[in-house]
N, C-alpha and C. Protein backbone atom coordinates (compact mmCIF):
# COMPACT_ATOMS: atom_id res chain seq x y z
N UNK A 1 -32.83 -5.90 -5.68
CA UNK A 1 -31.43 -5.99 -5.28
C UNK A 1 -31.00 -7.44 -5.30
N UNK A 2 -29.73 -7.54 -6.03
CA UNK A 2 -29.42 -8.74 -6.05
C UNK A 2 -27.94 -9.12 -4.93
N UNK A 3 -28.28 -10.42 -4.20
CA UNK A 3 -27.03 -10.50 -3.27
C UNK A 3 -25.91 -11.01 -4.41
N UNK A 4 -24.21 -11.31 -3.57
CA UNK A 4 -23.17 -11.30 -4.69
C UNK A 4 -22.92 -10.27 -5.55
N UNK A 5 -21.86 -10.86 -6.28
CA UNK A 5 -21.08 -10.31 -6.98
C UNK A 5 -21.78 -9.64 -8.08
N UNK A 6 -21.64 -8.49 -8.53
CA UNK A 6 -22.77 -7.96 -9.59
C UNK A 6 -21.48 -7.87 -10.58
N UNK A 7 -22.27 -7.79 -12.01
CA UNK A 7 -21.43 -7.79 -13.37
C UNK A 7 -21.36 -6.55 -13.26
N UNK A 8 -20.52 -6.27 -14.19
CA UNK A 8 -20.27 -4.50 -14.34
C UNK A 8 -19.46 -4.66 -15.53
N UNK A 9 -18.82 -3.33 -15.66
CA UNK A 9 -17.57 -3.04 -16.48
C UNK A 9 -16.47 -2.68 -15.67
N UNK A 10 -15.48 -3.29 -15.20
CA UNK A 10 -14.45 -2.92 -14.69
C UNK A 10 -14.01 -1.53 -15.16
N UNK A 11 -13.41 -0.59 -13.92
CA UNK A 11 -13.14 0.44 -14.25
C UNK A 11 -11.51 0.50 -14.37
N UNK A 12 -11.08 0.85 -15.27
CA UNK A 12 -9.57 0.83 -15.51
C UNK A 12 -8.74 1.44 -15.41
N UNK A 13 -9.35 2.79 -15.52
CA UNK A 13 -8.21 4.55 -15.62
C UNK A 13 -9.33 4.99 -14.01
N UNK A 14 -8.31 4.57 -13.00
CA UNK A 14 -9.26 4.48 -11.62
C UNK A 14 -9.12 6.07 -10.90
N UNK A 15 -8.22 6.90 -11.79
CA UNK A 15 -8.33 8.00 -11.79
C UNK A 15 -9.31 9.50 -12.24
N UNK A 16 -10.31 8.48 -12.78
CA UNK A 16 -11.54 9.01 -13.42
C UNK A 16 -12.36 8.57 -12.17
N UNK A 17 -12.11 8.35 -11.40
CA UNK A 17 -13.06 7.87 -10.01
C UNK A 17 -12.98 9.33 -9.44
N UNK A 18 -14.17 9.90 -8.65
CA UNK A 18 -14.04 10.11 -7.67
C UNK A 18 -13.02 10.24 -6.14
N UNK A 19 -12.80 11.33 -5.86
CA UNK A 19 -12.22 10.88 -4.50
C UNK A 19 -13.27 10.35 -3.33
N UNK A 20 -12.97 10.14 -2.87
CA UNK A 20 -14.12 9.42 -1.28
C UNK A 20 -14.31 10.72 -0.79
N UNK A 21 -15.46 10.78 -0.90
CA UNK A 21 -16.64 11.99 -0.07
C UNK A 21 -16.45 11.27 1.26
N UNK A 22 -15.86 11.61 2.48
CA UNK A 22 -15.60 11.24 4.07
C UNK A 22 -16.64 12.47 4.53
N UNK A 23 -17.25 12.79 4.31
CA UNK A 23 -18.70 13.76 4.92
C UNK A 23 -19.74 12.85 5.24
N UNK A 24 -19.70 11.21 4.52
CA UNK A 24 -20.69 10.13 4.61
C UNK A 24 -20.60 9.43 6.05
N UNK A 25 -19.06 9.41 6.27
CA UNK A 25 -19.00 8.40 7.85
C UNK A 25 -18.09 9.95 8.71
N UNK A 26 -18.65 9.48 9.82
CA UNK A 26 -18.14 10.64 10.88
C UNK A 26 -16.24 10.08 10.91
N UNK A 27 -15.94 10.95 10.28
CA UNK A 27 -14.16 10.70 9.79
C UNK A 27 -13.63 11.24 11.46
N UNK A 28 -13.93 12.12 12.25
CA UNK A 28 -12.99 12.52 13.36
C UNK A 28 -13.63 11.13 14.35
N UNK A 29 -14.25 10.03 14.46
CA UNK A 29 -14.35 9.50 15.34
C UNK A 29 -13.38 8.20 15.46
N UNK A 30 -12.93 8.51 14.31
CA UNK A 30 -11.79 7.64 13.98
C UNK A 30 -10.46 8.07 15.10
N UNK A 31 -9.70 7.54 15.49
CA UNK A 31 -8.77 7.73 16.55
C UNK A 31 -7.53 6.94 16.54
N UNK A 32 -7.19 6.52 15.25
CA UNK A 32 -5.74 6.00 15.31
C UNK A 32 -4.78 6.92 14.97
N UNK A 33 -3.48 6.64 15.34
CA UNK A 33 -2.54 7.55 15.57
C UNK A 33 -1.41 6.76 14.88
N UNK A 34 -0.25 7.24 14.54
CA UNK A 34 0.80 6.74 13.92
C UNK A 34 1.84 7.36 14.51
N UNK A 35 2.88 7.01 15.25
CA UNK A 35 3.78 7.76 15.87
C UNK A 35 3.22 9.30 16.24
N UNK A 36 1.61 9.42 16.73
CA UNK A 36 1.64 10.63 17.92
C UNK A 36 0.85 11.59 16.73
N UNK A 37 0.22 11.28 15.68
CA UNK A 37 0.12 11.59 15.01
C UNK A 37 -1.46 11.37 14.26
N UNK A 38 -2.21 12.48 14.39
CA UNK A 38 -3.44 11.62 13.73
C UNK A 38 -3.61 11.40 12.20
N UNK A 39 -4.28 9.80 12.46
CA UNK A 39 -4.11 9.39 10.71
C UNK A 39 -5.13 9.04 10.01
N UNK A 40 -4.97 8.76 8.79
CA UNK A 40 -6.27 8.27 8.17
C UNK A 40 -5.77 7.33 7.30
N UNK A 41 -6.44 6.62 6.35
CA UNK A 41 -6.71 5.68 5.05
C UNK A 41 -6.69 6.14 4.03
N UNK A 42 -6.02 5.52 3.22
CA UNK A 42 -5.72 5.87 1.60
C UNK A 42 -5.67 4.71 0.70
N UNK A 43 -6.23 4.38 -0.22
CA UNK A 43 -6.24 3.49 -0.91
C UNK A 43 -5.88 3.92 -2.68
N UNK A 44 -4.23 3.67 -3.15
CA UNK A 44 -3.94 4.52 -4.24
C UNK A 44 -4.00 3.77 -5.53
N UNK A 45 -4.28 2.06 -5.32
CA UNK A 45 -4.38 1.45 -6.11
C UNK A 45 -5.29 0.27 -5.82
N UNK A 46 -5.49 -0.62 -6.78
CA UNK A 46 -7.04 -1.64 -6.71
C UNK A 46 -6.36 -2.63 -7.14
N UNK A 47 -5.79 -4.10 -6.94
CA UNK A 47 -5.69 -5.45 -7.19
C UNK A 47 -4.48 -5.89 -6.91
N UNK A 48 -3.85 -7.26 -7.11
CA UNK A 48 -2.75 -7.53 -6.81
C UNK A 48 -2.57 -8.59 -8.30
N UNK A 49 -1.57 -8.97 -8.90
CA UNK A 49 -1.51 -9.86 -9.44
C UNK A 49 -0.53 -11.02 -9.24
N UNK A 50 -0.44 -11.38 -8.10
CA UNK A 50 0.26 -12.43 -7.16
C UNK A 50 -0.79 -13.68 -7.15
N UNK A 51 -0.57 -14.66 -7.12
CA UNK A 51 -1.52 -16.25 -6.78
C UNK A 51 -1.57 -16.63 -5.59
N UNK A 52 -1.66 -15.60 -4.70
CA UNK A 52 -1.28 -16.47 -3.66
C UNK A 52 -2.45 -17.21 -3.06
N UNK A 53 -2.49 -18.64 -2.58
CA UNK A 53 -3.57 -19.61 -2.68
C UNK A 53 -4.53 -19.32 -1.54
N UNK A 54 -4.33 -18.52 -0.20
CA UNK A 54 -5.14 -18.24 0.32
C UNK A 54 -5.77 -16.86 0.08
N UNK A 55 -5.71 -16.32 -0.91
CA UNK A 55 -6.23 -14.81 -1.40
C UNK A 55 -7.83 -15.34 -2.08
N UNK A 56 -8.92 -15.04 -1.52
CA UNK A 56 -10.66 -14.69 -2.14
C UNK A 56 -9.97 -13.99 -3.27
N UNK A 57 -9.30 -13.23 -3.83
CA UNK A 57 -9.59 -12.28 -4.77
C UNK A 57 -8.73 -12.63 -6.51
N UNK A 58 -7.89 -13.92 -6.12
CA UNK A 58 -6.90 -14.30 -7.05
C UNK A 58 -7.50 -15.10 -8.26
N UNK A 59 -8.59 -15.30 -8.32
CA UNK A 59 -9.35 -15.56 -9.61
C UNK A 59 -10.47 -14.41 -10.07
N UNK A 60 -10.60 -13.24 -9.07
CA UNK A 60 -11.54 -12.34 -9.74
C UNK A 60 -11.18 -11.14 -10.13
N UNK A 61 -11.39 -10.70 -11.38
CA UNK A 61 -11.11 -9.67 -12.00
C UNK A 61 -10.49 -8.24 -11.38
N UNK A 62 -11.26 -7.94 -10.43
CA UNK A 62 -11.70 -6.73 -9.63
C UNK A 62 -10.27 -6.97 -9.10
N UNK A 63 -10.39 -8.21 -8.81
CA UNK A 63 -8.90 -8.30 -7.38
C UNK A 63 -7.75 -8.42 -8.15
N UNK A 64 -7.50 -8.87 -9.30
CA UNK A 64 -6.42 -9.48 -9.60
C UNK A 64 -5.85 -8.77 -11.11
N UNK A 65 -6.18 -7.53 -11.15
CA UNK A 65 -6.01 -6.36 -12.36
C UNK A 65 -5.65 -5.49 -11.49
N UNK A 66 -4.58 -5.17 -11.52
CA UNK A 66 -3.65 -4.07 -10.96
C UNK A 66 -4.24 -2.68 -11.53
N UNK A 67 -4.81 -1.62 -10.92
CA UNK A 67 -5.19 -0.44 -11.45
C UNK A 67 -4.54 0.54 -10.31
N UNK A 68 -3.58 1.64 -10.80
CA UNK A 68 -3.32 2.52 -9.55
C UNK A 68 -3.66 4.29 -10.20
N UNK A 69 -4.29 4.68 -9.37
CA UNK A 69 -3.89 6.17 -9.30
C UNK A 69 -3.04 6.98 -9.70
N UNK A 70 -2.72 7.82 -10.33
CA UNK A 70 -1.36 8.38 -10.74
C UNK A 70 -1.12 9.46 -9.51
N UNK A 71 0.45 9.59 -9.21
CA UNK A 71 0.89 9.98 -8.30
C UNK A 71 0.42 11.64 -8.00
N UNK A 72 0.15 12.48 -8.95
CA UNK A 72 -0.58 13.47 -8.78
C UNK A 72 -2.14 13.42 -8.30
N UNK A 73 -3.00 12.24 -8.69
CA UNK A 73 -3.92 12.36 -7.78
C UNK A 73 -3.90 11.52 -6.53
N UNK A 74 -2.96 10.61 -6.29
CA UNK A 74 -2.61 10.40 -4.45
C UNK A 74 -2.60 11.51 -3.87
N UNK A 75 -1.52 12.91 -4.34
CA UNK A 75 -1.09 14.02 -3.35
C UNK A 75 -2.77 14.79 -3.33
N UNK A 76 -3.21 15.08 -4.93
CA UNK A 76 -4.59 15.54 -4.36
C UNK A 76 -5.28 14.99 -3.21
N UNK A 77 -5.81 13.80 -3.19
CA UNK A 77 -6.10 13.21 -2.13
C UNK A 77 -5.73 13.61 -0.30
N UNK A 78 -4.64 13.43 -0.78
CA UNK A 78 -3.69 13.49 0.34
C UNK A 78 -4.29 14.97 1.18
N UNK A 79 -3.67 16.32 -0.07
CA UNK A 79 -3.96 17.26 0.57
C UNK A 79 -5.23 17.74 0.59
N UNK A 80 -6.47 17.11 -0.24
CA UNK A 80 -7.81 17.35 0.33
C UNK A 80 -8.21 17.44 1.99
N UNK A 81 -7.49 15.86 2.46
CA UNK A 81 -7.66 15.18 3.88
C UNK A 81 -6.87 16.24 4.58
N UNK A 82 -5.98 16.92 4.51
CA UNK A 82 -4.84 17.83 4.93
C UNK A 82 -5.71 18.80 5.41
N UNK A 83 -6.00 19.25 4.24
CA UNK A 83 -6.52 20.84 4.11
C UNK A 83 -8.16 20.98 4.83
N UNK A 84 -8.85 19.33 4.85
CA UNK A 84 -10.57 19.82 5.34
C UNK A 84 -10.47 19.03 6.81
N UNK A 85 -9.54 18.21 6.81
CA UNK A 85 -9.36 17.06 8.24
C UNK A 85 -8.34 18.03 9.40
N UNK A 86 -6.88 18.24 8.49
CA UNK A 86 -6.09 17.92 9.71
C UNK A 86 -5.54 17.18 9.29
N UNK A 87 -5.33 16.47 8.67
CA UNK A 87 -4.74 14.42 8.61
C UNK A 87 -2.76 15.73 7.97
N UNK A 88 -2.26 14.87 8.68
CA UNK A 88 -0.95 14.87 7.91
C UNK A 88 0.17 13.64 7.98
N UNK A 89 -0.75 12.47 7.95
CA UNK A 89 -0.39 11.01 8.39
C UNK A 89 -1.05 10.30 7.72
N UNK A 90 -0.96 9.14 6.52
CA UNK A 90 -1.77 8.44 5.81
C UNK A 90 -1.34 7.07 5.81
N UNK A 91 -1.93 6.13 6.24
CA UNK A 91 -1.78 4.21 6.34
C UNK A 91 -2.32 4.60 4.48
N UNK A 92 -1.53 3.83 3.73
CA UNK A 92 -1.64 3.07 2.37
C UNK A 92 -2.72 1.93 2.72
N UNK A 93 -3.58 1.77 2.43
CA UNK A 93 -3.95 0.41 2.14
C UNK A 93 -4.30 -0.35 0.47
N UNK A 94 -3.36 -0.32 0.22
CA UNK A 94 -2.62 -0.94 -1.00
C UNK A 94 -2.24 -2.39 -0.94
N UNK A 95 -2.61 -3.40 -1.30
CA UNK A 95 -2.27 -4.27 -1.31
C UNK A 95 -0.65 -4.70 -1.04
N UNK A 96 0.00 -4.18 -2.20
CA UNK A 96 1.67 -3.88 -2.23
C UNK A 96 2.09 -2.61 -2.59
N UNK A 97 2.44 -1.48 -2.30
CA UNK A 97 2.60 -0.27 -2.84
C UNK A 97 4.42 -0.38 -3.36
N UNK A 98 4.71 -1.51 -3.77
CA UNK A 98 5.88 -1.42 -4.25
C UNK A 98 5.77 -2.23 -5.63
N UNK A 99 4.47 -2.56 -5.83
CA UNK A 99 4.26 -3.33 -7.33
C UNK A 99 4.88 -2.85 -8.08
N UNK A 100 4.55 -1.52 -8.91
CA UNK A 100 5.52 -1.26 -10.03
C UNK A 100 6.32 -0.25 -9.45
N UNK A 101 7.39 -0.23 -9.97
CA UNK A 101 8.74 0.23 -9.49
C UNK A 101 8.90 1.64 -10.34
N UNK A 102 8.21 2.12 -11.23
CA UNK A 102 8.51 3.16 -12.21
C UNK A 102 7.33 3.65 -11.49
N UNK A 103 6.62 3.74 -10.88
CA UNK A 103 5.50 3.87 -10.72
C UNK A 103 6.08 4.52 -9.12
N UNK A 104 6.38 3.41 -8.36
CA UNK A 104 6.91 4.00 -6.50
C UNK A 104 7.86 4.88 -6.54
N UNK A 105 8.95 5.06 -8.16
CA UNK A 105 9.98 5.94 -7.72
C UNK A 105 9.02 7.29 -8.17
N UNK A 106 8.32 7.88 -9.04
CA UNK A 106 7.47 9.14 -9.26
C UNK A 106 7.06 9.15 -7.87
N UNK A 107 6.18 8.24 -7.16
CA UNK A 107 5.24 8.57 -6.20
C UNK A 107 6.41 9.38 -5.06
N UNK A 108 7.55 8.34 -4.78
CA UNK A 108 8.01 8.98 -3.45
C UNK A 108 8.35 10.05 -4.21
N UNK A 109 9.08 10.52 -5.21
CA UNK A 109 9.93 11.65 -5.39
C UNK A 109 8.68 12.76 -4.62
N UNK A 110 7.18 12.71 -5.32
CA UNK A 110 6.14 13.53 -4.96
C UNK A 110 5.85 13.47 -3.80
N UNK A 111 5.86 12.70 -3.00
CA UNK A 111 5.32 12.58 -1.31
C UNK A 111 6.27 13.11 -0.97
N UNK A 112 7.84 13.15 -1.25
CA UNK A 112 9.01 13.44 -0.71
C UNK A 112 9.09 15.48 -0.44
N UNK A 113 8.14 16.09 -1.27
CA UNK A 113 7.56 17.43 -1.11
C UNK A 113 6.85 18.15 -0.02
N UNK A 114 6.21 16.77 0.43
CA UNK A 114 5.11 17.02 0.93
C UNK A 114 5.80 16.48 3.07
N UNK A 115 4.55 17.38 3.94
CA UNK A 115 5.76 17.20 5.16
C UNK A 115 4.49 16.18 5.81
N UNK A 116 4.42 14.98 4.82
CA UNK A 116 3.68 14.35 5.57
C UNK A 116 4.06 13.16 5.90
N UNK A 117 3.17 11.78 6.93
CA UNK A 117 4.01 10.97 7.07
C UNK A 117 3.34 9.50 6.74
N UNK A 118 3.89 8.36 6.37
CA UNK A 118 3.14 7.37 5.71
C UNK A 118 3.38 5.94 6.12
N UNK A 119 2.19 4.92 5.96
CA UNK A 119 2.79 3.20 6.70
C UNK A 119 1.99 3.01 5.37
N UNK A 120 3.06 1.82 4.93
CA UNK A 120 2.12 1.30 3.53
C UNK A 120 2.90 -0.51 3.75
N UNK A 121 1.99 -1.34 2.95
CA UNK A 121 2.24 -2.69 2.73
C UNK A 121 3.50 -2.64 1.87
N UNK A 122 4.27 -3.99 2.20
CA UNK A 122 4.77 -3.79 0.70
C UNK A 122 5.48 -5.37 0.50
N UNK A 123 6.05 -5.79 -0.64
CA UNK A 123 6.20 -7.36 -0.88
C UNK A 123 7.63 -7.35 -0.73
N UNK A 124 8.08 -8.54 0.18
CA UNK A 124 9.72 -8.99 0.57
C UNK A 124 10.64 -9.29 -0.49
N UNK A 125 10.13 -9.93 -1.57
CA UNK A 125 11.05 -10.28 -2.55
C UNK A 125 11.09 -9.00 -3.61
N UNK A 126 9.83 -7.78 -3.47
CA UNK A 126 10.43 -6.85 -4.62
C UNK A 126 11.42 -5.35 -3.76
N UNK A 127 11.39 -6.16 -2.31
CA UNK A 127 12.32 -4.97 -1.96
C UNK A 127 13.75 -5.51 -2.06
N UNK A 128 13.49 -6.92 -1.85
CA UNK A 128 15.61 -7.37 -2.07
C UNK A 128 15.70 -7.32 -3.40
N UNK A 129 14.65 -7.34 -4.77
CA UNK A 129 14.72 -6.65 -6.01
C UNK A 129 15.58 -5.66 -6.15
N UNK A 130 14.80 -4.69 -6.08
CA UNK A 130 14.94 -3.54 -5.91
C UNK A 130 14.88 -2.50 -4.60
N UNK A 131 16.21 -2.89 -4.15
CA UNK A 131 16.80 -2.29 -2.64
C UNK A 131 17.08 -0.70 -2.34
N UNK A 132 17.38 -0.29 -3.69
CA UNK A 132 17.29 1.16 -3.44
C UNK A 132 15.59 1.74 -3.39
N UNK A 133 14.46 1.35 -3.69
CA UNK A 133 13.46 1.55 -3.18
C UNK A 133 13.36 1.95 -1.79
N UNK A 134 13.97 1.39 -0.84
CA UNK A 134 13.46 1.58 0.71
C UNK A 134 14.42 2.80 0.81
N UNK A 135 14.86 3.12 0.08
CA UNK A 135 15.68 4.87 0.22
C UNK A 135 14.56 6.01 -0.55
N UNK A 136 14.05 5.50 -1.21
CA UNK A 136 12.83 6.17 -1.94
C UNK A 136 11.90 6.69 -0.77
N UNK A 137 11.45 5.25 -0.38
CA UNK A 137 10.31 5.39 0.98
C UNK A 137 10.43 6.35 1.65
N UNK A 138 12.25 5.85 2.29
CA UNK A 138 12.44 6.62 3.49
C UNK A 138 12.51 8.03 3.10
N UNK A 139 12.87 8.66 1.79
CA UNK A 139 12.97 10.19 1.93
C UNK A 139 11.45 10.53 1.27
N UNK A 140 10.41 9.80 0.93
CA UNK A 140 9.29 10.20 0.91
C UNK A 140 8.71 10.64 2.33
N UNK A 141 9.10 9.47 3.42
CA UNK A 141 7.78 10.36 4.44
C UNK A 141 7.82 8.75 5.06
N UNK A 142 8.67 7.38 4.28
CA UNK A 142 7.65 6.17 5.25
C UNK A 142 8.36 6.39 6.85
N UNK A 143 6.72 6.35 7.65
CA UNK A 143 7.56 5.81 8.86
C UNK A 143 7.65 3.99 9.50
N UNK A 144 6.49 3.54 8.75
CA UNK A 144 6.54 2.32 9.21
C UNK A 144 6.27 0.98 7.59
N UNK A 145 6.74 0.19 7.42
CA UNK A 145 6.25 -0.65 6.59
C UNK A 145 5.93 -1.93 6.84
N UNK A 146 4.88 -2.27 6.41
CA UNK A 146 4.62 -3.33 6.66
C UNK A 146 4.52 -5.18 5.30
N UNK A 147 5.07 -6.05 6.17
CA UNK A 147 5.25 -6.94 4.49
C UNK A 147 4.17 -8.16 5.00
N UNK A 148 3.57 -9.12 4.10
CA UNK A 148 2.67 -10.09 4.81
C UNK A 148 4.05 -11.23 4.47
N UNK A 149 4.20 -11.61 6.17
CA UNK A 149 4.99 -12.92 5.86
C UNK A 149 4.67 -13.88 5.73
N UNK A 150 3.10 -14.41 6.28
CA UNK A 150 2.57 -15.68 6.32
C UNK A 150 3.48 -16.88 6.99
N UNK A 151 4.62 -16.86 7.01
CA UNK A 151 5.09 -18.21 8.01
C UNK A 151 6.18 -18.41 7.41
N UNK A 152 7.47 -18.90 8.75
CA UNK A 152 8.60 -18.86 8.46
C UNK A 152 9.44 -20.29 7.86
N UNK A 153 7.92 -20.82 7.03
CA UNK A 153 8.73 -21.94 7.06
C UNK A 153 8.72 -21.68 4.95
N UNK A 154 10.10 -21.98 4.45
CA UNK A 154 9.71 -22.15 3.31
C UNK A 154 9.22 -23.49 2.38
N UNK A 155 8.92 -24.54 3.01
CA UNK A 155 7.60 -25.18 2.37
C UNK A 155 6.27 -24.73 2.72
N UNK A 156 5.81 -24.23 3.43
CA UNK A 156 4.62 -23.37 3.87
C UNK A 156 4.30 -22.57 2.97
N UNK A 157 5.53 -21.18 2.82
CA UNK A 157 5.52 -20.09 2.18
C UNK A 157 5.20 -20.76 0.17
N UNK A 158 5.91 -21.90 0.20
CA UNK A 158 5.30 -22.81 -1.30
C UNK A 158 4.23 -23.05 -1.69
N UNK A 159 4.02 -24.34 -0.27
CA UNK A 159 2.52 -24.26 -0.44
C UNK A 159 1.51 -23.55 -0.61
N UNK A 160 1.91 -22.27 -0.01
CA UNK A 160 0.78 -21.23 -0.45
C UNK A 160 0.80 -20.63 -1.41
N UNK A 161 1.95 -20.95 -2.31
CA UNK A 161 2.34 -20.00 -3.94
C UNK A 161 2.90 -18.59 -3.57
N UNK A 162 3.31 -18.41 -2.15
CA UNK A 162 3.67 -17.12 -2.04
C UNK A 162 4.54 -15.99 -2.70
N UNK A 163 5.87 -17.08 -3.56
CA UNK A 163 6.50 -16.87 -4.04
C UNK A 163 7.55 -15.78 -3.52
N UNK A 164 7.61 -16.40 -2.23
CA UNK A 164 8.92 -15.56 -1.33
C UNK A 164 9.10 -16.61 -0.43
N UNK A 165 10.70 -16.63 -0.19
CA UNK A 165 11.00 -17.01 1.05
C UNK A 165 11.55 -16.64 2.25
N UNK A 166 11.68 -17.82 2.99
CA UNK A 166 11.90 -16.57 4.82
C UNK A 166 12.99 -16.03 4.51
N UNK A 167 14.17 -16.14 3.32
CA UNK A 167 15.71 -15.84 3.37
C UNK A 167 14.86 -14.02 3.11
N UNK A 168 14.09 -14.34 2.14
CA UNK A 168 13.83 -13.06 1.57
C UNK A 168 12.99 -12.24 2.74
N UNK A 169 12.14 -12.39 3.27
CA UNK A 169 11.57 -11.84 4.10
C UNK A 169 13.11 -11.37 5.40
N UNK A 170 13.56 -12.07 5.70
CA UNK A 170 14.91 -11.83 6.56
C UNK A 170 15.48 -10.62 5.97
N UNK A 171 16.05 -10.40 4.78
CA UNK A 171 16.72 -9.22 4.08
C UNK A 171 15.59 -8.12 3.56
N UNK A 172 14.80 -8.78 3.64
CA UNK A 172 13.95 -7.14 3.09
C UNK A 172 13.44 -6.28 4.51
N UNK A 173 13.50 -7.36 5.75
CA UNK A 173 13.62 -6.80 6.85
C UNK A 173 14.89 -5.92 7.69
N UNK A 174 15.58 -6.25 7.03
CA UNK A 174 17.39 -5.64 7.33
C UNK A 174 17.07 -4.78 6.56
N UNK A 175 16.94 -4.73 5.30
CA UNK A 175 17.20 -3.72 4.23
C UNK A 175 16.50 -2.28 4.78
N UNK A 176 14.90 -2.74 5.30
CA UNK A 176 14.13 -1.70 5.93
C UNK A 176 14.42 -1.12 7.51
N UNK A 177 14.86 -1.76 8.33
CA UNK A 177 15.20 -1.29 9.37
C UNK A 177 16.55 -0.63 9.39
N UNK A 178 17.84 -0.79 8.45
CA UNK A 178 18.92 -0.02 8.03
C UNK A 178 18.76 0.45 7.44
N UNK A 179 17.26 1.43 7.04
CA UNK A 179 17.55 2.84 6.86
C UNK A 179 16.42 4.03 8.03
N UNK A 180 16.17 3.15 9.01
CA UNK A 180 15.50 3.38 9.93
C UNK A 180 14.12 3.35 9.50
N UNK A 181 13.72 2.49 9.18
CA UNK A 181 11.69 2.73 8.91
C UNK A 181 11.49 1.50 9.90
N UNK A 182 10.86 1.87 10.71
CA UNK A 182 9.77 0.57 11.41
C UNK A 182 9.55 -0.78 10.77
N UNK A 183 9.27 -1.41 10.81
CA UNK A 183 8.95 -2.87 9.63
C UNK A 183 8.03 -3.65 10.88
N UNK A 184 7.25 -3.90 10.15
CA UNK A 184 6.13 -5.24 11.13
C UNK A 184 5.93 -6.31 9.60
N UNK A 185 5.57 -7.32 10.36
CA UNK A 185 5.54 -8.73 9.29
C UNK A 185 4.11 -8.97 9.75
């Protein structure tokens, strides 16, 4: 066994993966809740392609190649956890689940079916982008979203290559709380 990073072949069509066998870790000892609600973890896509200077993952492959799931196997997922858990509450842990935009409007239309409920990450400058997105969310199921602000100063937010500023973080926070979704920074 070797410690570090092992070579491989990056996997690309991440939909040829497996779903997560949760029979491995005791899944009911888990105990977070989302508005009253028991929840679990979902992970529908793999990398970010943002620079931002304090990110481990922004020079390595794995991290920085955007690969997502197609929106029919999220809901599989989804209703696996549904149907063998109970879960009808899922945290995204997605880096940004608003990366591609052709991509979030399929997903909500499909979650928007489904009577379940969802907190996912998402980036400040692609929601004042694209503002009708957080109407997407909201009739999918989001109840809470969350954006990484890193600091309200915009030479800070530079220095780190964040490539947002606090104006933007300010309006993508209005944008999300006027249509009632939760928002944490």
């Amino acid at each position: 066994f070797k410690r570090g990073w092992q070579k491989g072949k990056l996997v690309l069509d991440i939909d040829k993966t497996l779903i997560p066998d949760r029979e491995f870790i005791d899944i009911q000892s888990y105990k977070y809740k989302l508005f009253g609600k028991k929840t679990t973890t979902i992970q529908t896509q793999r990398g970010c392609p943002f620079k931002c200077k304090f990110c481990c993952g922004r020079d390595i492959e794995m991290y920085n190649r955007v690969r997502m799931h197609s929106p029919e196997r999220v809901i599989q997922e989804m209703d696996e956890l549904h149907d063998k858990y109970g879960y009808s509450s899922f945290m995204f842990f997605d880096d940004e689940i608003n990366i591609n935009t052709k991509r979030l409007k399929e997903l909500c239309s499909k979650l928007s079916k489904k009577n379940y409920q969802y907190r996912g990450f998402v980036r400040s400058d692609l929601i004042v982008k694209h503002p009708e997105s957080v109407k997407w969310l909201k009739n999918a199921g989001f109840v809470k979203l969350c954006a990484g602000v890193e600091s309200g100063s915009n030479r800070m937010l530079k220095a780190i290559n964040k490539g947002i500023t606090r104006e933007m973080n300010t309006q993508a926070r209005k944008l999300i709380k006027d249509v009632g979704i939760h928002y944490e920074a």
